[in-house]
C-alpha atoms as a PDB file:
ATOM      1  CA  UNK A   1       0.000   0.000   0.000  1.00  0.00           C
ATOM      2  CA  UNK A   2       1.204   3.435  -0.551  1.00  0.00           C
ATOM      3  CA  UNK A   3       3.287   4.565   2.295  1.00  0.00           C
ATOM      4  CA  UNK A   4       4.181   8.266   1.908  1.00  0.00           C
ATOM      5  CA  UNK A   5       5.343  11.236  -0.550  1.00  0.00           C
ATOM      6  CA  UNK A   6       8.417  12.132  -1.356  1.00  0.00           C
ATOM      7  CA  UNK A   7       9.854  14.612  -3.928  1.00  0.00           C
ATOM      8  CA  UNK A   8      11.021  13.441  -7.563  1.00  0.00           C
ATOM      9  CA  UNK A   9      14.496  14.862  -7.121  1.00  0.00           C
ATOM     10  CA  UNK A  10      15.602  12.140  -4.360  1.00  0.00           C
ATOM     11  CA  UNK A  11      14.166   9.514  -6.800  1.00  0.00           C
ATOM     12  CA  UNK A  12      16.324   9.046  -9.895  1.00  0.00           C
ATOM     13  CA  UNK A  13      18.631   6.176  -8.962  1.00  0.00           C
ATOM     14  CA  UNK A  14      18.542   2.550  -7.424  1.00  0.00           C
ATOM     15  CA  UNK A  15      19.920   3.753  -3.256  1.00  0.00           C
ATOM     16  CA  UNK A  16      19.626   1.609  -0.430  1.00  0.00           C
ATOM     17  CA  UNK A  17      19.641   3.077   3.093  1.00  0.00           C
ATOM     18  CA  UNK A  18      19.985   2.677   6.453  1.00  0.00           C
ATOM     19  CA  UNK A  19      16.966   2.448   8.299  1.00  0.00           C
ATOM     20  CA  UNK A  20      15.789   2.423  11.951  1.00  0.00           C
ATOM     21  CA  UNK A  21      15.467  -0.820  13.851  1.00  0.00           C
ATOM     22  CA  UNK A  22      12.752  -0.578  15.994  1.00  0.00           C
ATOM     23  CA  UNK A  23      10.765  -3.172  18.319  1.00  0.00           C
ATOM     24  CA  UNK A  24      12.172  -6.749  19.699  1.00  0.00           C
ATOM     25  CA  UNK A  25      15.050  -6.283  22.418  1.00  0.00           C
ATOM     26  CA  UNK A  26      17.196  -7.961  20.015  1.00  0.00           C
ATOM     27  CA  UNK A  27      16.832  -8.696  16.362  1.00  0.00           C
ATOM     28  CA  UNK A  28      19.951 -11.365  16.394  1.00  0.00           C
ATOM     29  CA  UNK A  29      19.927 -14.679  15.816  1.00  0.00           C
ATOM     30  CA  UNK A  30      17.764 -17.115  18.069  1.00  0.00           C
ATOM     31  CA  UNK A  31      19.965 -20.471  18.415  1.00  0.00           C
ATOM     32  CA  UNK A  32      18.448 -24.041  18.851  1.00  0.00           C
ATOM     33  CA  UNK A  33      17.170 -25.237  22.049  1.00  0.00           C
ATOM     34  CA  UNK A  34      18.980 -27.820  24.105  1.00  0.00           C
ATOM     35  CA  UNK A  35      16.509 -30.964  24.468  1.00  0.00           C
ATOM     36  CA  UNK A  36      15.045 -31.725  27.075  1.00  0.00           C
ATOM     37  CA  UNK A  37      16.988 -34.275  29.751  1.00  0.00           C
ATOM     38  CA  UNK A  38      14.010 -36.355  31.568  1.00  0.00           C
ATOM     39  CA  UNK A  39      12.675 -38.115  32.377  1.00  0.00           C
ATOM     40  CA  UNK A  40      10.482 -39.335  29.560  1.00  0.00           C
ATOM     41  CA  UNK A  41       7.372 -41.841  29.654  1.00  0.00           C
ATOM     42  CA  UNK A  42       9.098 -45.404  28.890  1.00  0.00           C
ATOM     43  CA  UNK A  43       7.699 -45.861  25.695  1.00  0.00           C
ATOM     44  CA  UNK A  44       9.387 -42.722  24.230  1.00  0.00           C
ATOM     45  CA  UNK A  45      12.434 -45.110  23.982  1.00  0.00           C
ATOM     46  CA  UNK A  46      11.091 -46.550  21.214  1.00  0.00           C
ATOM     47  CA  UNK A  47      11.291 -43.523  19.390  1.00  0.00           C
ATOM     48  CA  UNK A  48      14.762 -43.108  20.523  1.00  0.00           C
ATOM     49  CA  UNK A  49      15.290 -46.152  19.048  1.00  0.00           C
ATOM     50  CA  UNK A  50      13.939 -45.991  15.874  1.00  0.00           C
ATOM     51  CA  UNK A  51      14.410 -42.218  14.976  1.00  0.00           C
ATOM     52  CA  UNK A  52      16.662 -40.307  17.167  1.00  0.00           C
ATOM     53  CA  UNK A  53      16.701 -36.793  15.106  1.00  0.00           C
ATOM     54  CA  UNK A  54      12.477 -37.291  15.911  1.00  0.00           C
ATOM     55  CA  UNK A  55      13.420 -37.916  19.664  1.00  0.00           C
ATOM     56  CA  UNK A  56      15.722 -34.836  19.716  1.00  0.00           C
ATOM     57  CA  UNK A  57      13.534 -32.137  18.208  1.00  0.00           C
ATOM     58  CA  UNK A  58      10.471 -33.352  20.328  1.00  0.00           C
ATOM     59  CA  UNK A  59      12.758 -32.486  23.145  1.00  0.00           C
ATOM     60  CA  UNK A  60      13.265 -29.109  21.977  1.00  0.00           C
ATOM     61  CA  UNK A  61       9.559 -28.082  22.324  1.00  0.00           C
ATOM     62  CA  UNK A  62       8.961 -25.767  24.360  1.00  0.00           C
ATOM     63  CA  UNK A  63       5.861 -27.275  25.652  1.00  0.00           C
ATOM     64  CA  UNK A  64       8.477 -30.140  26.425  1.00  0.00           C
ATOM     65  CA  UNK A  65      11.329 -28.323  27.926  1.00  0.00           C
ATOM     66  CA  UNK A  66       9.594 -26.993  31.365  1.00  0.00           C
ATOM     67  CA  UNK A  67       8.915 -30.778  32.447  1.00  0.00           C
ATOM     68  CA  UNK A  68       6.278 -33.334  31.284  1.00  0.00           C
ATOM     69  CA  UNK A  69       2.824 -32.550  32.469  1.00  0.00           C
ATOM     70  CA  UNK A  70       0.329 -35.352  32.439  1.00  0.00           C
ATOM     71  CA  UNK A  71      -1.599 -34.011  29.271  1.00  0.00           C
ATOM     72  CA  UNK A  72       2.014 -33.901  27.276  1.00  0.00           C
ATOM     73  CA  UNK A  73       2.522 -37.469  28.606  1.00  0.00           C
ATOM     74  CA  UNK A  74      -0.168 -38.225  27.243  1.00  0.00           C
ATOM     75  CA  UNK A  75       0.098 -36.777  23.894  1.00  0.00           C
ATOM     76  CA  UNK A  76       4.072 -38.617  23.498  1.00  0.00           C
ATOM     77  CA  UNK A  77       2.129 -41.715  23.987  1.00  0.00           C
ATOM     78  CA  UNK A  78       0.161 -40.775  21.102  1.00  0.00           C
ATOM     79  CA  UNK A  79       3.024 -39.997  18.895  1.00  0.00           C
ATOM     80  CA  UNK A  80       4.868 -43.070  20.048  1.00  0.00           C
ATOM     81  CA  UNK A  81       1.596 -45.150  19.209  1.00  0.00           C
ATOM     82  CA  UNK A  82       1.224 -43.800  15.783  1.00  0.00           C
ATOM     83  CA  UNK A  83       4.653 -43.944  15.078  1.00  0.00           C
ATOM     84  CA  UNK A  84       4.671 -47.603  15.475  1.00  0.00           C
ATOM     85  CA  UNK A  85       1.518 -48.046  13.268  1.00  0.00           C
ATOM     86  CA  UNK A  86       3.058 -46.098  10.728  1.00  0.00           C
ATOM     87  CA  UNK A  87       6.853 -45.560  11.259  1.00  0.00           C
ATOM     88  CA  UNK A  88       7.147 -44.931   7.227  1.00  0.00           C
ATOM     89  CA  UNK A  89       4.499 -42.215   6.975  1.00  0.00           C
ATOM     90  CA  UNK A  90       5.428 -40.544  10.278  1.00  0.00           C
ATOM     91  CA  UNK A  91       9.401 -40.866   8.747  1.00  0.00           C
ATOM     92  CA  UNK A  92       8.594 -39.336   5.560  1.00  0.00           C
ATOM     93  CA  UNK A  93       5.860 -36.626   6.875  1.00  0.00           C
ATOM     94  CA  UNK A  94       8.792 -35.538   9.919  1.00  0.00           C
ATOM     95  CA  UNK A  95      11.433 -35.510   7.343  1.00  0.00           C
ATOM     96  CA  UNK A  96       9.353 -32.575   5.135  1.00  0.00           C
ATOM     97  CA  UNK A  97       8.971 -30.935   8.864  1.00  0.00           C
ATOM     98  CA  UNK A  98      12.702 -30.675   9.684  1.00  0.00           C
ATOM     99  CA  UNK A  99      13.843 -29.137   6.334  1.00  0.00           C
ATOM    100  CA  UNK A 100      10.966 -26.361   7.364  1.00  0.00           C
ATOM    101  CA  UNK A 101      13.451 -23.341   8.558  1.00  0.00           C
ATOM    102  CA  UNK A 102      17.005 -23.148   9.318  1.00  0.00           C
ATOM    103  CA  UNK A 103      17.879 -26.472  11.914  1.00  0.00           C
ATOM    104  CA  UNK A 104      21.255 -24.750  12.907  1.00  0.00           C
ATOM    105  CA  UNK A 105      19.676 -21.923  13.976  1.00  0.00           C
ATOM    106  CA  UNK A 106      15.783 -21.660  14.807  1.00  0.00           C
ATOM    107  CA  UNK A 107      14.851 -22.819  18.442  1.00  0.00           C
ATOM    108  CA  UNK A 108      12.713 -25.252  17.185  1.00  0.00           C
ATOM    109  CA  UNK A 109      10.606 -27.248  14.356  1.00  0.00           C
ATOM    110  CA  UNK A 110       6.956 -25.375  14.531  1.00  0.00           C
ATOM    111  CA  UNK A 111       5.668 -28.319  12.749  1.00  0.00           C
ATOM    112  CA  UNK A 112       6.243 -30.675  14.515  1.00  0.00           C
ATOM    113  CA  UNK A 113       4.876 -28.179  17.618  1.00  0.00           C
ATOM    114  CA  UNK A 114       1.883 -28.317  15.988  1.00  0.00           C
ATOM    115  CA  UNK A 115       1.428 -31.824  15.708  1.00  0.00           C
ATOM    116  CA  UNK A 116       2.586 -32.145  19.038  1.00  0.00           C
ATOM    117  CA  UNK A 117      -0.549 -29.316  19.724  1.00  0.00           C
ATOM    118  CA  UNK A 118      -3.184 -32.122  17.912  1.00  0.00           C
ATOM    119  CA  UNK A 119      -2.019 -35.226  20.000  1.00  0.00           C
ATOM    120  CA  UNK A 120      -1.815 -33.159  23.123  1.00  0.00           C
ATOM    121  CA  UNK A 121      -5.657 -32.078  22.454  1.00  0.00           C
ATOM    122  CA  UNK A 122      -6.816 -35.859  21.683  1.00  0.00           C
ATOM    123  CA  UNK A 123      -7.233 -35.279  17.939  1.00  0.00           C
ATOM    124  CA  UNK A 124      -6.124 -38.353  17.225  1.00  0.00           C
ATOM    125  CA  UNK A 125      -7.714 -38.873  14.159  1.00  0.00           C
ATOM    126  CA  UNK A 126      -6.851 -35.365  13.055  1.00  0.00           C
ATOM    127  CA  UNK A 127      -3.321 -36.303  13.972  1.00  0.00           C
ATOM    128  CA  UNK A 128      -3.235 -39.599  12.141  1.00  0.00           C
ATOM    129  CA  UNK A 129      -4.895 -37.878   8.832  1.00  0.00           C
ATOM    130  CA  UNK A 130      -1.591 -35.149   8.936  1.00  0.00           C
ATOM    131  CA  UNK A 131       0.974 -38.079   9.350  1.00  0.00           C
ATOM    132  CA  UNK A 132      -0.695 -40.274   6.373  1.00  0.00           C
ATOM    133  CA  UNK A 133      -1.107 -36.906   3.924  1.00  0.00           C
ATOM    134  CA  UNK A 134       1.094 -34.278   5.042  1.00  0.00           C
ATOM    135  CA  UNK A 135       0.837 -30.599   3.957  1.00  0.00           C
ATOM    136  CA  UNK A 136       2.349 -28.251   5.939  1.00  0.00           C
ATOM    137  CA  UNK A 137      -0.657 -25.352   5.529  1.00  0.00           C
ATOM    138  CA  UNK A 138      -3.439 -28.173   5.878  1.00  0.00           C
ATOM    139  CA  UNK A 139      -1.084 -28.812   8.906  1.00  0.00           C
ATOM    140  CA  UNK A 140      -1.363 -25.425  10.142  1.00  0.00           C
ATOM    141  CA  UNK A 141      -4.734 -24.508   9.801  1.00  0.00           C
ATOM    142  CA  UNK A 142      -5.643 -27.615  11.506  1.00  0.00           C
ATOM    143  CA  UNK A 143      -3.317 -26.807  14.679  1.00  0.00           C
ATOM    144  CA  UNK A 144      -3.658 -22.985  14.859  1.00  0.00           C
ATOM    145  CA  UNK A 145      -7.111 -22.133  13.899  1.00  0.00           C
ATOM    146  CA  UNK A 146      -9.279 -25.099  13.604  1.00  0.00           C
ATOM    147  CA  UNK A 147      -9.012 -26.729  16.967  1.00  0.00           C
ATOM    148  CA  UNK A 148      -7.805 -25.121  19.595  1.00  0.00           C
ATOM    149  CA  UNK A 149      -8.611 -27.474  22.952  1.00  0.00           C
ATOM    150  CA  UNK A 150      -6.196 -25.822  24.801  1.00  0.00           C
ATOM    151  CA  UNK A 151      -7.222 -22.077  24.169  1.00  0.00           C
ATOM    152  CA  UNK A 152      -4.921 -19.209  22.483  1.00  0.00           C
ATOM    153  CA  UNK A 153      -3.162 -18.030  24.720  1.00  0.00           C
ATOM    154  CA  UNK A 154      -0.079 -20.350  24.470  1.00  0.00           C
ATOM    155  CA  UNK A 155      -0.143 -19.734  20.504  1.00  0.00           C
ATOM    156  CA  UNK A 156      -0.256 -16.017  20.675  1.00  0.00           C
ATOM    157  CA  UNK A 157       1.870 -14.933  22.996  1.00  0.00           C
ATOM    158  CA  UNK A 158       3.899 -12.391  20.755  1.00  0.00           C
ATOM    159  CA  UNK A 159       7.530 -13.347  21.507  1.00  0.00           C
ATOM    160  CA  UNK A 160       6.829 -16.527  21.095  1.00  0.00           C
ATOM    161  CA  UNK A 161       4.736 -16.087  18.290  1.00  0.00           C
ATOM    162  CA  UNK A 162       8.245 -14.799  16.656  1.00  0.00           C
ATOM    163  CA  UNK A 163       9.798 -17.839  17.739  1.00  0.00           C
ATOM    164  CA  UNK A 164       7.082 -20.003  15.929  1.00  0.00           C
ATOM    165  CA  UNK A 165       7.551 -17.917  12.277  1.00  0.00           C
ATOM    166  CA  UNK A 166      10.970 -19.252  11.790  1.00  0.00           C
ATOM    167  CA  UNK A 167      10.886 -19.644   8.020  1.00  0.00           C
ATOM    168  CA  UNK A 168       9.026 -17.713   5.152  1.00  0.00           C
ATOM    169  CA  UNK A 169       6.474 -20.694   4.638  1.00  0.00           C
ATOM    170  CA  UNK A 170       6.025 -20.158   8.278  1.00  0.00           C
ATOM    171  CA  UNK A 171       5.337 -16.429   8.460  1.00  0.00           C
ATOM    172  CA  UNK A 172       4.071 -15.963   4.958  1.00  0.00           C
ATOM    173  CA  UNK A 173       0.574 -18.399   6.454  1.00  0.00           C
ATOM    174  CA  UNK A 174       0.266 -16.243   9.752  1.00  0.00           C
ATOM    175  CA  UNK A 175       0.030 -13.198   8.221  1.00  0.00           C
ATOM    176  CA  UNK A 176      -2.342 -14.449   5.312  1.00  0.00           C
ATOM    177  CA  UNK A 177      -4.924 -15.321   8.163  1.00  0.00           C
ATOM    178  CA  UNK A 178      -4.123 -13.006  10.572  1.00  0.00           C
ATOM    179  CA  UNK A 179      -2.621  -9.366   9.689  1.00  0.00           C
ATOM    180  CA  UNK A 180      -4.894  -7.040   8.194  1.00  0.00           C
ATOM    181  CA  UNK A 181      -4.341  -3.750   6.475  1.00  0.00           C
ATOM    182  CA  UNK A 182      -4.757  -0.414   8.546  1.00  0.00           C
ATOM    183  CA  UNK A 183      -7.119   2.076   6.839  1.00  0.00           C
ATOM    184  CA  UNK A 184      -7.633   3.931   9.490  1.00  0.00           C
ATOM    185  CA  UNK A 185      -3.787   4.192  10.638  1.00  0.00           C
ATOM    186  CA  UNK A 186      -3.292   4.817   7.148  1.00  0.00           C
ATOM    187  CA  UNK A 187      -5.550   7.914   6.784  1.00  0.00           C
ATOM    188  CA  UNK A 188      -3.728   9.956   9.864  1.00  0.00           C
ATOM    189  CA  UNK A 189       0.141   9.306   8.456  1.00  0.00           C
ATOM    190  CA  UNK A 190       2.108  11.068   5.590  1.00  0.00           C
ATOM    191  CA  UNK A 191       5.752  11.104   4.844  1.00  0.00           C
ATOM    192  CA  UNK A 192       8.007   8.084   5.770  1.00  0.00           C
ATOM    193  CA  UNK A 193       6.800   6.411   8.859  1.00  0.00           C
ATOM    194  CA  UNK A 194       9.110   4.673  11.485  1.00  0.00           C
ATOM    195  CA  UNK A 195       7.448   1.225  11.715  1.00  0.00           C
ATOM    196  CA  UNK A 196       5.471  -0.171  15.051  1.00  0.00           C
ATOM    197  CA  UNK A 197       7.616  -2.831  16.996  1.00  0.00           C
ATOM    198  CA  UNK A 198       7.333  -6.361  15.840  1.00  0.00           C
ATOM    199  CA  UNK A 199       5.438  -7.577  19.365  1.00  0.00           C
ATOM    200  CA  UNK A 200       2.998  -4.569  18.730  1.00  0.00           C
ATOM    201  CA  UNK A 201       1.941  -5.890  15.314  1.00  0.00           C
ATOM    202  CA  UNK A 202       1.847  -9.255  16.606  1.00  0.00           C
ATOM    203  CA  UNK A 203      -0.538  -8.338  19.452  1.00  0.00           C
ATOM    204  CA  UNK A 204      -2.744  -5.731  16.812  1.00  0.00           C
ATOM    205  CA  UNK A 205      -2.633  -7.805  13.714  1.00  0.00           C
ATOM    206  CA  UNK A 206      -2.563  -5.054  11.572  1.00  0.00           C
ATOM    207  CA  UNK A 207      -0.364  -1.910  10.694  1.00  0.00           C
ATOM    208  CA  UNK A 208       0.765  -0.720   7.461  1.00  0.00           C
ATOM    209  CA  UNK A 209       2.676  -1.780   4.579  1.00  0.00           C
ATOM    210  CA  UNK A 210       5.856  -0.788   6.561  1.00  0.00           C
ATOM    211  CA  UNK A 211       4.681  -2.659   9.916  1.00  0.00           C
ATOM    212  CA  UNK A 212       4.416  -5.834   8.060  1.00  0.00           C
ATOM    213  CA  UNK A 213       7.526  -5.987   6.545  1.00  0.00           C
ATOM    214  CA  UNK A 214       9.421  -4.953   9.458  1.00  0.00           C
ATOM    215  CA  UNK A 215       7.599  -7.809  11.384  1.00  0.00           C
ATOM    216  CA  UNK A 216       8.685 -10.387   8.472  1.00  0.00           C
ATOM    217  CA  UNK A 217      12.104  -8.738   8.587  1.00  0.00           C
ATOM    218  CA  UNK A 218      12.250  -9.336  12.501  1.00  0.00           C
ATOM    219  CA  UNK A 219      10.769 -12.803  12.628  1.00  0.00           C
ATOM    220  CA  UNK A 220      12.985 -14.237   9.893  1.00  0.00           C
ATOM    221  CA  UNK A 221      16.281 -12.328  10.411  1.00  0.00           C
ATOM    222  CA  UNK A 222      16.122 -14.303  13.980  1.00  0.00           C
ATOM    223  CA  UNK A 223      15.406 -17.187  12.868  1.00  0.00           C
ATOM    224  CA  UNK A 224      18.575 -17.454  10.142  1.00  0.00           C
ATOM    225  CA  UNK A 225      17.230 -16.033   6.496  1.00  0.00           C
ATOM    226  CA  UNK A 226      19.385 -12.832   4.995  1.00  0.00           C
ATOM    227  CA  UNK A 227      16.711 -10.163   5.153  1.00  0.00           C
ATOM    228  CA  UNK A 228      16.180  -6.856   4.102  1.00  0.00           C
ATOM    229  CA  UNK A 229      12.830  -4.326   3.462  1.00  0.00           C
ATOM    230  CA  UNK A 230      12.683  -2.771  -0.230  1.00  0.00           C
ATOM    231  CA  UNK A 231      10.877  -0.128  -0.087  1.00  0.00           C
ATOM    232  CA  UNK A 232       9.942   0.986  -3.948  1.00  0.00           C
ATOM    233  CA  UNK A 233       9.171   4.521  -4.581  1.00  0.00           C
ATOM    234  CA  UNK A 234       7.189   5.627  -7.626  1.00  0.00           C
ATOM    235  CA  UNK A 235       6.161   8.559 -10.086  1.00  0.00           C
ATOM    236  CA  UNK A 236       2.187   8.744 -10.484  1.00  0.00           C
ATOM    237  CA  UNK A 237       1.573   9.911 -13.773  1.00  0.00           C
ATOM    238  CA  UNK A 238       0.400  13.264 -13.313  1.00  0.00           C
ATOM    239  CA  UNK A 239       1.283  13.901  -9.729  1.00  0.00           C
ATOM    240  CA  UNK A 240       4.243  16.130  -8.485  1.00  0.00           C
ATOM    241  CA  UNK A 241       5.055  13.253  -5.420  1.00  0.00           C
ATOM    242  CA  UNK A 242       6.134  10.013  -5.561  1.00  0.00           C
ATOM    243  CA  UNK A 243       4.073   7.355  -3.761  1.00  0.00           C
ATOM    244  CA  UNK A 244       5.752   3.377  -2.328  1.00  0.00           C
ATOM    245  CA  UNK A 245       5.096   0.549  -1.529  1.00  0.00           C
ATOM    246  CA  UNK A 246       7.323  -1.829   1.437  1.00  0.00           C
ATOM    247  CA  UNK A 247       8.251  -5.293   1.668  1.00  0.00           C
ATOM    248  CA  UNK A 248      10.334  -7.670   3.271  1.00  0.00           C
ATOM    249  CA  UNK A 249      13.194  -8.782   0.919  1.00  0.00           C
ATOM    250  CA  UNK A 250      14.466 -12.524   1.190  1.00  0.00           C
ATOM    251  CA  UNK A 251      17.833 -13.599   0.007  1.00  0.00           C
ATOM    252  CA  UNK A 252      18.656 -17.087  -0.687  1.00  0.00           C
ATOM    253  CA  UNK A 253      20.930 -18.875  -3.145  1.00  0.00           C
ATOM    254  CA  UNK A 254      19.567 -20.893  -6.010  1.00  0.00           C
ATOM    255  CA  UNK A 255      21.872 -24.138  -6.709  1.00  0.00           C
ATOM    256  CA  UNK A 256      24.065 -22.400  -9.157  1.00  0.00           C
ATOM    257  CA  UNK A 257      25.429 -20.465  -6.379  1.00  0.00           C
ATOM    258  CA  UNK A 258      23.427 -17.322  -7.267  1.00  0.00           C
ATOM    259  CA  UNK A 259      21.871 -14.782  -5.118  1.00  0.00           C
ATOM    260  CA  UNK A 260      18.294 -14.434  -6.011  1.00  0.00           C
ATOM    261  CA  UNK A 261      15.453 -12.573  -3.969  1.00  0.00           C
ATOM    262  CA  UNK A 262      12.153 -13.707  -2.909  1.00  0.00           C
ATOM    263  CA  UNK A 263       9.188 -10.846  -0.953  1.00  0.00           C
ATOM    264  CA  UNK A 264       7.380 -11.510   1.623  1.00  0.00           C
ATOM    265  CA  UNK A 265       5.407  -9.738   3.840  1.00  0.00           C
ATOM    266  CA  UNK A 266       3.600  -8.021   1.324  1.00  0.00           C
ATOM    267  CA  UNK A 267       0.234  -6.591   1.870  1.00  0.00           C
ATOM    268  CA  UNK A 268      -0.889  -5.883  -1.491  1.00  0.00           C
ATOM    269  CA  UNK A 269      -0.205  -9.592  -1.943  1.00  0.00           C
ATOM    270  CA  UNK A 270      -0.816 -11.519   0.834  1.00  0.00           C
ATOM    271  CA  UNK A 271      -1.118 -14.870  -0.387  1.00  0.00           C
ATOM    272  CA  UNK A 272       2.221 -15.720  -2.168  1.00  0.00           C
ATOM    273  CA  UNK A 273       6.251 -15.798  -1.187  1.00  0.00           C
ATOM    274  CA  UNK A 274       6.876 -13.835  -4.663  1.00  0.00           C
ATOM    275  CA  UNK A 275      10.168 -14.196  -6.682  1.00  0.00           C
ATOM    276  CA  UNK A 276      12.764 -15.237  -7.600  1.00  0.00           C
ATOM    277  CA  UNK A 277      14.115 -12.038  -8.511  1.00  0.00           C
ATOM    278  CA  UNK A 278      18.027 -11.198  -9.486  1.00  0.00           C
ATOM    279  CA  UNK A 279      18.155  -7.816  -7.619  1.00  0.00           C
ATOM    280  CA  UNK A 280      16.247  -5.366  -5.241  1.00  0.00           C
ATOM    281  CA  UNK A 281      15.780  -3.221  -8.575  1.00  0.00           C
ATOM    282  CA  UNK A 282      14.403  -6.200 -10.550  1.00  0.00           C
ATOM    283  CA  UNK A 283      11.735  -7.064  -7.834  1.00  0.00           C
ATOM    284  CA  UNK A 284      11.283  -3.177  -7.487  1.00  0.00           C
ATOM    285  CA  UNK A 285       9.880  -2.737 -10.942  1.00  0.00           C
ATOM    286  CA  UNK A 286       7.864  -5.729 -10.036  1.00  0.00           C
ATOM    287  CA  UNK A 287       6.190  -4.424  -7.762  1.00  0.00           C
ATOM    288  CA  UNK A 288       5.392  -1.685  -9.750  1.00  0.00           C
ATOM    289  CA  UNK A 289       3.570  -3.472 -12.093  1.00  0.00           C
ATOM    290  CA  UNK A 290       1.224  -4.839  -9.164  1.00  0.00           C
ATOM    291  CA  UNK A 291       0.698  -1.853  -7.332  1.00  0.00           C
ATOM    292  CA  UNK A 292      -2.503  -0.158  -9.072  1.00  0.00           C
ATOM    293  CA  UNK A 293      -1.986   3.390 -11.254  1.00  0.00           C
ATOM    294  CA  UNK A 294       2.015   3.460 -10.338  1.00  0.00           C
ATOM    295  CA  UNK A 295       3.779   3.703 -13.340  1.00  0.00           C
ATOM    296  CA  UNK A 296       7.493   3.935 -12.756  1.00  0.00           C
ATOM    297  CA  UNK A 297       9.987   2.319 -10.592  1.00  0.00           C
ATOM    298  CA  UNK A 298      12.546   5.036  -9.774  1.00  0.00           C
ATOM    299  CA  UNK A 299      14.268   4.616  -6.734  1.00  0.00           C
ATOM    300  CA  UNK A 300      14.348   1.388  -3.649  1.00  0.00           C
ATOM    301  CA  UNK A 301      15.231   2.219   0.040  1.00  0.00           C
ATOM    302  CA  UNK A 302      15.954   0.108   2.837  1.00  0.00           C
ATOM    303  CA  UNK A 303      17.792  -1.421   5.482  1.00  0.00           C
ATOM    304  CA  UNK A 304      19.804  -4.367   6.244  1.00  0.00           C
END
């Protein structure tokens, strides 16, 4: 969404900027959690066993690490009963869960949290059906919105919602069903605005073009991804300003080596991880084409 004015004679090259950081005490890396010692219900050896990685990263949930209550007992006996019904299934579907975020760095494997959520709330047939045909947004939805036994409160507390959006897949689904655009916000701003705090958009759920891709930028620079916000200025025909648009910029290599760049966080499109793209300037002009009567792509500011 447009974002501010700003005059045509700071807009006739690519620049990239320092910008403010604002919001979380610290935007560094998070690093993985140590798993939990025991004790364990017996039967968890058998996972041990037969799929130590499994073992570990159940260990490093946080419902896990402050002791076993009887309800998480409960729920490993679940996993450890399914797993033996279906050790191939629950293999392959865990496999596609670890390779979800950065393993040397995020605190965590959200989904395997939130099939840890479904057998801790007795879904067990929920559970089984995510094991047998896994999809991680089927997963999601299914854990964070459609049944929710155990109320919200442990899923929305906002630093640990951060914790939980540690990869793009990750944040790009919470903020398609949760963040919503801020008309009202928008209609009392002008100029270039100094985005809200990461935990304040987390706890609002909406903000501005410039709120959400500071809280993409925040959630995924922690959790291990080379991040930026792009923020693309244009020329309206006719007008004597320049209007933009901000996003959260993802950098990854593709397997030639390359650096490419993926957006995220974008409220004009919601819906998709966008890209690849070969520079800030390339995925500029993109968004230019998808950004209503903006006609020109003439300058991109940000910060790293």
């Amino acid at each position: 969404m447009v974002s501010g004015r700003i005059s045509i004679s700071r807009l006739n090259c690519l620049i990239i900027l320092p910008f403010f950081f604002v919001g979380c005490a610290s935007l560094g890396k998070t690093k993985p959690n140590e798993p939990y010692k025991g004790p364990y219900p017996a039967s968890f050896n058998e996972i041990k066993l037969k799929n130590p990685l499994l073992a570990i990263e159940i260990g490093k949930l946080p419902e896990i690490l402050d002791g076993i209550s009887p309800s998480e007992a409960a729920a490993l006996e679940e996993i450890v009963d399914l797993y033996n019904k279906a050790p191939e299934d629950f293999d392959k579907a865990f496999t596609e869960m670890f390779q979800t975020g950065l393993p040397n760095v995020r605190k965590y494997c959200t989904p395997l949290q939130a099939l840890f959520w479904l057998a801790e709330d007795g879904e067990v047939k929920e559970f089984a059906l995510q094991i047998r045909d896994y999809d991680l947004r089927d997963l999601l939805y299914t854990a964070w919105y459609m049944l929710s036994n155990n109320g919200d409160r442990r899923r929305e507390d906002p630093e640990s919602v951060i914790d939980r959006l540690n990869s793009p897949e990750l944040f790009q689904y919470w903020f398609l069903t949760n963040f919503s655009y801020d008309w009202n916000k928008f209609s009392r701003i002008s100029g270039l605005q100094v985005p809200q705090s990461a935990v304040k958009t987390i706890r609002r759920k909406t903000g501005l073009c410039h709120d959400a891709a500071f809280l993409a930028y925040a959630c995924l620079r922690k959790a291990g991804y080379n991040v930026t916000t792009l923020n693309a200025r244009y020329i309206i025909r006719g007008s004597c300003g320049a209007e933009g648009h901000e996003v959260c910029l993802i950098e990854k290599k593709n397997a030639a080596g390359q650096k490419m760049y993926y957006i995220t966080g974008d409220t004009n499109r919601p819906r998709f991880i966008n890209g690849p793209f070969k520079n800030p300037k390339s995925a500029a002009k993109w968004i230019a084409g998808h950004h209503g009567l903006l006609r020109y792509a003439v300058g991109v500011f940000g910060y790293h």
